[in-house]
N, C-alpha and C. Protein backbone atom coordinates (compact mmCIF):
# COMPACT_ATOMS: atom_id res chain seq x y z
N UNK A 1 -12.56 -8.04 -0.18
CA UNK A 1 -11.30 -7.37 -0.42
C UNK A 1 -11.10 -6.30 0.65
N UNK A 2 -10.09 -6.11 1.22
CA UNK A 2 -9.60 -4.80 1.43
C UNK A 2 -9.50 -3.73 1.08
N UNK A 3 -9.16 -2.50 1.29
CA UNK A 3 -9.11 -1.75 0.67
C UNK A 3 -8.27 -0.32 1.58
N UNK A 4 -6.88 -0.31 1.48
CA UNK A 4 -6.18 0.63 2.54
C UNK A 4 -6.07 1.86 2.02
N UNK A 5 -6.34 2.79 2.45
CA UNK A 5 -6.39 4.10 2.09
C UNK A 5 -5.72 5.26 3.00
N UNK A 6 -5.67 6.22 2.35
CA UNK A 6 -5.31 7.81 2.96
C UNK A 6 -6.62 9.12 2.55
N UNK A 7 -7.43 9.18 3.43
CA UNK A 7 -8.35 9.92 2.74
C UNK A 7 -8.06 10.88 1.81
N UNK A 8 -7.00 11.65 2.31
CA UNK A 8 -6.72 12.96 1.92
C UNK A 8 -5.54 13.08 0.85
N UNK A 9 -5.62 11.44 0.21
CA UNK A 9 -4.51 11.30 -0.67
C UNK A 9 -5.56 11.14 -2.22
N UNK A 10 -4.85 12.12 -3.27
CA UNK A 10 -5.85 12.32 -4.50
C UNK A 10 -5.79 10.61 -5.27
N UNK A 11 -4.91 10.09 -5.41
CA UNK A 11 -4.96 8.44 -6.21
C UNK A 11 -5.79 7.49 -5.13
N UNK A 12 -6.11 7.75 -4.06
CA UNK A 12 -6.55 6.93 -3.45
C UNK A 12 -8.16 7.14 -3.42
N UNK A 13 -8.54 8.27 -3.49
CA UNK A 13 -10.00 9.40 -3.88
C UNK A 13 -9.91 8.88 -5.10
N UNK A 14 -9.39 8.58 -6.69
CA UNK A 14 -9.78 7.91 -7.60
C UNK A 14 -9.94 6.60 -7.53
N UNK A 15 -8.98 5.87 -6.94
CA UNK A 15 -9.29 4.56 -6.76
C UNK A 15 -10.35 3.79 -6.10
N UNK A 16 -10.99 4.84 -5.33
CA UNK A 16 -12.06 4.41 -4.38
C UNK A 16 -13.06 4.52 -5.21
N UNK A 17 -13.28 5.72 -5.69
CA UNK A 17 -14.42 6.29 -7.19
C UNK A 17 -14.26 4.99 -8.24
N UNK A 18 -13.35 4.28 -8.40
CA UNK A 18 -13.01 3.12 -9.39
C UNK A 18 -13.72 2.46 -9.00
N UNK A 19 -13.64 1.85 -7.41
CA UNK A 19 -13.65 0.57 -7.09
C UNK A 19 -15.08 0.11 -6.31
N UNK A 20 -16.11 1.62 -6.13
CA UNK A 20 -17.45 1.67 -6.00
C UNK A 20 -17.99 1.53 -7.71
N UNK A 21 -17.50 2.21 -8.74
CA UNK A 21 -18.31 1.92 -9.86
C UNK A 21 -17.90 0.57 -10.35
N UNK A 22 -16.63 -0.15 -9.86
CA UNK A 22 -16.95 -1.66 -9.95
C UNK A 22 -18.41 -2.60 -9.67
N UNK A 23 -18.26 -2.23 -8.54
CA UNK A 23 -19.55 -2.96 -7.95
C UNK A 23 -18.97 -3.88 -6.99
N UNK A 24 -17.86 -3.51 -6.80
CA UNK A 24 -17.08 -4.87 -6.07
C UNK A 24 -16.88 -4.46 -4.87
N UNK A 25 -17.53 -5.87 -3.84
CA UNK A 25 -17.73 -5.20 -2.16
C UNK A 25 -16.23 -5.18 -1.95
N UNK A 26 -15.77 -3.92 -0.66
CA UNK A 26 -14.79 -3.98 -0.04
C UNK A 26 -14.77 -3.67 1.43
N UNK A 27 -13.72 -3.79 2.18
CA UNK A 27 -13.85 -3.21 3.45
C UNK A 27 -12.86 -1.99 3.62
N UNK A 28 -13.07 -1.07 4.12
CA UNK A 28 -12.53 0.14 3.49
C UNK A 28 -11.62 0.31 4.82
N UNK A 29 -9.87 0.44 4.99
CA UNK A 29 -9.64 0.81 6.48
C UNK A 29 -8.56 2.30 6.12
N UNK A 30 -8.82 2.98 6.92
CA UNK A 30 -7.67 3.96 7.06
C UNK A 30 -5.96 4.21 7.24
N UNK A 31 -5.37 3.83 6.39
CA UNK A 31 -4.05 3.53 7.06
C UNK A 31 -3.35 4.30 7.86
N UNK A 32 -3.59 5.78 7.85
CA UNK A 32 -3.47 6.87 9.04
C UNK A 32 -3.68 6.15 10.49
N UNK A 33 -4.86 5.50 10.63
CA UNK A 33 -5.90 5.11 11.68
C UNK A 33 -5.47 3.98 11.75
N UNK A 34 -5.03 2.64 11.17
CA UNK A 34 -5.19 1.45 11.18
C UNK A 34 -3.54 1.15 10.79
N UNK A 35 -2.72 1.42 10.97
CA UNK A 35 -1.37 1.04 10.09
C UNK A 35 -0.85 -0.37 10.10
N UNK A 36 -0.93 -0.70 8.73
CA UNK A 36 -0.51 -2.17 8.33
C UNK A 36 0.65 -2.98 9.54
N UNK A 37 -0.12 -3.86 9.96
CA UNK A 37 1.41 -5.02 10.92
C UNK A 37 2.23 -5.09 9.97
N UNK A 38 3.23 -5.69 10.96
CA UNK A 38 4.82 -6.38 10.20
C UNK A 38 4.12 -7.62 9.72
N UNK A 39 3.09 -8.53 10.47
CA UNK A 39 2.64 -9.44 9.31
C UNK A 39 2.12 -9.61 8.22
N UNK A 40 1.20 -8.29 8.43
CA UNK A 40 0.53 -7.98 6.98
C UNK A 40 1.19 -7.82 6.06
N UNK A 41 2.03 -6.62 6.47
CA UNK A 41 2.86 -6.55 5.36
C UNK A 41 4.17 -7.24 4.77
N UNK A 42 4.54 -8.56 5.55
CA UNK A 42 5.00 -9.46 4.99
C UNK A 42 3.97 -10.70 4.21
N UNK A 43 3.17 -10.92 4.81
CA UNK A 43 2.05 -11.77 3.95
C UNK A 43 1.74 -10.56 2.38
N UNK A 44 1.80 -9.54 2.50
CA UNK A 44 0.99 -8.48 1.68
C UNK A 44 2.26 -8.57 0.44
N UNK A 45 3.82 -8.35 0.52
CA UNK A 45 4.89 -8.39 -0.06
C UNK A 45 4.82 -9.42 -1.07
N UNK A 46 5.00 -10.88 0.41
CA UNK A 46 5.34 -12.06 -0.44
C UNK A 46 3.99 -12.61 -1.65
N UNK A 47 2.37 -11.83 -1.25
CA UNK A 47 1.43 -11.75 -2.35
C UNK A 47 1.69 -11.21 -3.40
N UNK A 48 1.79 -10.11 -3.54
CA UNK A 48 2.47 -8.92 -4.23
C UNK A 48 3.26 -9.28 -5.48
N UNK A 49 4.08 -10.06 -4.92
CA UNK A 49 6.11 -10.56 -5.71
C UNK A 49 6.16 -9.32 -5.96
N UNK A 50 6.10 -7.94 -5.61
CA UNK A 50 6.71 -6.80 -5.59
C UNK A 50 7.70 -6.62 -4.41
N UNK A 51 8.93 -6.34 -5.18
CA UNK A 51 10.13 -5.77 -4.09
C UNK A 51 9.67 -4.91 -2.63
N UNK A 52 10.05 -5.40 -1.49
CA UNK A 52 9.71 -4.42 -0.57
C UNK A 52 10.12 -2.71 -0.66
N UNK A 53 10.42 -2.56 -1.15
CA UNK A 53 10.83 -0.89 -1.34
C UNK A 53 9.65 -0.49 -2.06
N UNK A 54 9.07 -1.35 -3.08
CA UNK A 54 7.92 -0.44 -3.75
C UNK A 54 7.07 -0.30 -2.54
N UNK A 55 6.61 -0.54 -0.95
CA UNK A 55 5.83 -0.70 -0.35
C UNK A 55 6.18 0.90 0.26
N UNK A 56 7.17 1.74 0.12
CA UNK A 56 7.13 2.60 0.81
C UNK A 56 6.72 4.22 -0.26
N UNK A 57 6.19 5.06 0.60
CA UNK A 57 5.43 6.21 0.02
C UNK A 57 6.63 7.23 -0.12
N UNK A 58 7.65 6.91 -1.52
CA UNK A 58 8.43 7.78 -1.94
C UNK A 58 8.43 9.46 -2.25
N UNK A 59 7.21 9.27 -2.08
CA UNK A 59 7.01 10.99 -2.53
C UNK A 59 6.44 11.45 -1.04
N UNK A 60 5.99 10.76 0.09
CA UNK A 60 5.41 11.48 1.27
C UNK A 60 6.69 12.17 2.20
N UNK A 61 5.91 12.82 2.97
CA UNK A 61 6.77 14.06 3.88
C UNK A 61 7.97 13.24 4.53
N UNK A 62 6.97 12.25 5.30
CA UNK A 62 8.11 11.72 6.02
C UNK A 62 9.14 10.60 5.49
N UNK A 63 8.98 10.35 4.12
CA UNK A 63 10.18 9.45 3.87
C UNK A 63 11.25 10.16 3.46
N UNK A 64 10.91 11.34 2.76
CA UNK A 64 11.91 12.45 2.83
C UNK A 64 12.35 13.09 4.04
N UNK A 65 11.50 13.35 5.07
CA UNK A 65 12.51 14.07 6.22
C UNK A 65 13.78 12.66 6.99
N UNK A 66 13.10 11.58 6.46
CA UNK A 66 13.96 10.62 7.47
C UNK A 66 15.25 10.30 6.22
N UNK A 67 15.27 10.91 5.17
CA UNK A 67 15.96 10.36 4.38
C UNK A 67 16.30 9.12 4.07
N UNK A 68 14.97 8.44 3.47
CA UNK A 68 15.34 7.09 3.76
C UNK A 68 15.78 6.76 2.31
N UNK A 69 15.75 7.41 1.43
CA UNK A 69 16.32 7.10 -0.21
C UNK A 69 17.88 6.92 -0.13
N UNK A 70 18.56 7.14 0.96
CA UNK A 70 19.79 7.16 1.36
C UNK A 70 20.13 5.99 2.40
N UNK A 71 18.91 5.98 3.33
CA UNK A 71 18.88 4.44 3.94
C UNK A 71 18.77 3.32 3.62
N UNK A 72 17.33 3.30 2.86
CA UNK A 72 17.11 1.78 2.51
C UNK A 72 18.22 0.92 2.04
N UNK A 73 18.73 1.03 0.76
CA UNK A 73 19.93 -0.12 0.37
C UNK A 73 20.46 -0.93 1.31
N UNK A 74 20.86 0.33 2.42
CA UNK A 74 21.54 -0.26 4.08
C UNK A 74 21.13 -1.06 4.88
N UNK A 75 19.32 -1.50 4.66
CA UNK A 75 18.57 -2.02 5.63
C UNK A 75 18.29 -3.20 5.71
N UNK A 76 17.87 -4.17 6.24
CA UNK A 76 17.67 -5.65 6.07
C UNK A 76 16.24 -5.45 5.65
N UNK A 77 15.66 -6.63 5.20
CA UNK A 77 14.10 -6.81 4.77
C UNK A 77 13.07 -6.35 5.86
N UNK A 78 13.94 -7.20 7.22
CA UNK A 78 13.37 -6.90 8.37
C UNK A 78 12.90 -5.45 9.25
N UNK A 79 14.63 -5.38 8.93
CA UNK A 79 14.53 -3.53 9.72
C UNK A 79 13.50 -2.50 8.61
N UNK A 80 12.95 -2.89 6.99
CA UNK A 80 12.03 -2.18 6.20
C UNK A 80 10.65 -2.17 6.83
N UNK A 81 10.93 -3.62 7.23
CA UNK A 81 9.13 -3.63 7.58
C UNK A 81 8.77 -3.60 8.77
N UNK A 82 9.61 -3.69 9.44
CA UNK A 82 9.18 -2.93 11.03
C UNK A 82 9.40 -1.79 11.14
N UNK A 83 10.28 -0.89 10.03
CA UNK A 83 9.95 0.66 9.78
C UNK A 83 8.35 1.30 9.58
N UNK A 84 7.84 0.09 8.32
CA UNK A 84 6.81 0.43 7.67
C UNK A 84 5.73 0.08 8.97
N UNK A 85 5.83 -0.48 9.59
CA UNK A 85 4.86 -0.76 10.62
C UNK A 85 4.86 0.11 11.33
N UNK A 86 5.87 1.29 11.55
CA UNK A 86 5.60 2.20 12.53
C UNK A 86 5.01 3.24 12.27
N UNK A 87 4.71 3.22 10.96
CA UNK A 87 3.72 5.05 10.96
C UNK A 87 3.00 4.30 9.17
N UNK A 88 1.33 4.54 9.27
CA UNK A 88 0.90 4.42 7.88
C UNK A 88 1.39 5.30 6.95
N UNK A 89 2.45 6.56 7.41
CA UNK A 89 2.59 7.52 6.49
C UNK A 89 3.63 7.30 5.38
N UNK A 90 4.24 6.46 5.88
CA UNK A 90 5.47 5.89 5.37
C UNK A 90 5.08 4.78 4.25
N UNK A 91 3.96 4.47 3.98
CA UNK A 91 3.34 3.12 3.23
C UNK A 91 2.70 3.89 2.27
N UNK A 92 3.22 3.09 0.63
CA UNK A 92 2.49 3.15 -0.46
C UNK A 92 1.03 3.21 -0.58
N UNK A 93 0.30 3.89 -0.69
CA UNK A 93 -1.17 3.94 -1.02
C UNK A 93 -2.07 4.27 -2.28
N UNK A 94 -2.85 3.75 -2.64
CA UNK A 94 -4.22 2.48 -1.94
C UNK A 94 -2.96 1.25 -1.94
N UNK A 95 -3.72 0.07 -1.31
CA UNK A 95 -3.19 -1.06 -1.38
C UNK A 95 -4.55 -1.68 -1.33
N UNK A 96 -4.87 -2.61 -2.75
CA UNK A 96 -5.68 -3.38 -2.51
C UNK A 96 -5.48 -5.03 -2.39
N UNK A 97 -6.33 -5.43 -0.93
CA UNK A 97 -5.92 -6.71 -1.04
C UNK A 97 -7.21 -7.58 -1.16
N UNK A 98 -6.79 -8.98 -2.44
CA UNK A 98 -7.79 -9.65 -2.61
C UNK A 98 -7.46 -11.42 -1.56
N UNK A 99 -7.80 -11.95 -2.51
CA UNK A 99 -7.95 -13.57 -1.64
C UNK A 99 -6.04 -13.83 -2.55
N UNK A 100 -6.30 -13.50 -3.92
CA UNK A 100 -4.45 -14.11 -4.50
C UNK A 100 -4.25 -13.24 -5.41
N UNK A 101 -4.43 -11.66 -4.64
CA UNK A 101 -3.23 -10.86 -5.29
C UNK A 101 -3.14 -9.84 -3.71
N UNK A 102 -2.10 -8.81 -4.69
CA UNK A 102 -2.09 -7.56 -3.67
C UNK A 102 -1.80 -6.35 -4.63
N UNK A 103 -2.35 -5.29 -4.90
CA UNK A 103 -1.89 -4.18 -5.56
C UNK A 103 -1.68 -2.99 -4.69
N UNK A 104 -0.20 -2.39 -5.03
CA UNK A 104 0.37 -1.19 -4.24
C UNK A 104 0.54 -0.26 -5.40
N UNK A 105 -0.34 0.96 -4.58
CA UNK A 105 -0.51 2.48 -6.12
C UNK A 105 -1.92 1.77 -6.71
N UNK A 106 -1.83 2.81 -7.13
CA UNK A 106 -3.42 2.63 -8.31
C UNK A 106 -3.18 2.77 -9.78
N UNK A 107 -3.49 1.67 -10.16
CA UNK A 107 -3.35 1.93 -12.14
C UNK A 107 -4.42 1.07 -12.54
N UNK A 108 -5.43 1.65 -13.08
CA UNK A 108 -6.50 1.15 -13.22
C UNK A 108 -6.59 -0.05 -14.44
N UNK A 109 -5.83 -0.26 -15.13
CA UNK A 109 -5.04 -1.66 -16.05
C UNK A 109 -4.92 -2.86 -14.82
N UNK A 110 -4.36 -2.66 -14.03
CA UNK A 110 -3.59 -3.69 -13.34
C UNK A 110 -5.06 -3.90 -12.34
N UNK A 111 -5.62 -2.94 -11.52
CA UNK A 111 -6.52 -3.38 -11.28
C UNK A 111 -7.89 -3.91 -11.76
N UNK A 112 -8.16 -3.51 -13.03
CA UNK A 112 -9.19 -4.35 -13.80
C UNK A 112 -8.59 -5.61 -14.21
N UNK A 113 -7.74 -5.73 -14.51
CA UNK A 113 -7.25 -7.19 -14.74
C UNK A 113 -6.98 -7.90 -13.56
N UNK A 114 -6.60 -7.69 -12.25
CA UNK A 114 -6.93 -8.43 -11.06
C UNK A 114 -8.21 -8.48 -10.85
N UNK A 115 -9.20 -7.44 -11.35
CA UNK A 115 -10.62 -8.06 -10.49
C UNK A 115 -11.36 -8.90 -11.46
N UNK A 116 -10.79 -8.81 -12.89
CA UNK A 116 -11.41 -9.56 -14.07
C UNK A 116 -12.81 -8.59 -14.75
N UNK A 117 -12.05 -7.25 -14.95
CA UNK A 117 -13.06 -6.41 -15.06
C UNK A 117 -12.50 -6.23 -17.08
């Protein structure tokens, strides 16, 4: 599994604490450091069947300074995710990805029932 993170983000510091007392191997990447492609995150979406808008980090600095709660509606699928490709800051976090799911945010329901915990 994957496992995309923000160190310095507090749900992503629980989810990690979750997902070591799983026992379940992951590969751990930084999304600061590593920011999701436009392919990923179209392969990551169409896994998902979550709307592309849930993929963006509604409460972070910069989706508010760009005002994008006022943009998006306006945008094509396309112009979202080559947004989201340009800065990890802008992307929902944790995102865990398995072999046939994808979870965006952490709710520890949804992820015990994807890992079959």
């Amino acid at each position: 599994m994957l496992f995309v993170q923000y160190a310095k983000c507090t749900t992503c510091q629980k989810a990690k604490k979750w997902l070591d007392a799983s026992g379940d191997a992951y590969t751990d990447r930084p999304i600061k450091e590593q920011n999701p492609t436009a392919e990923e995150l179209r392969l990551w979406q169409k896994k998902s069947g979550l709307p592309l808008r849930k993929f963006f980090n509604t409460s972070g600095l910069l989706y508010k300074q760009m005002a994008l709660k006022d943009k998006l509606p306006a945008m094509t699928e396309d112009e979202m995710i080559a947004l989201l490709a340009t800065d990890g800051m802008l992307v929902k976090r944790p995102i865990l990805v398995g072999d046939d799911f994808v979870l965006v945010g952490f709710k520890e329901a949804e992820w015990a029932k994807a890992l079959h915990k």
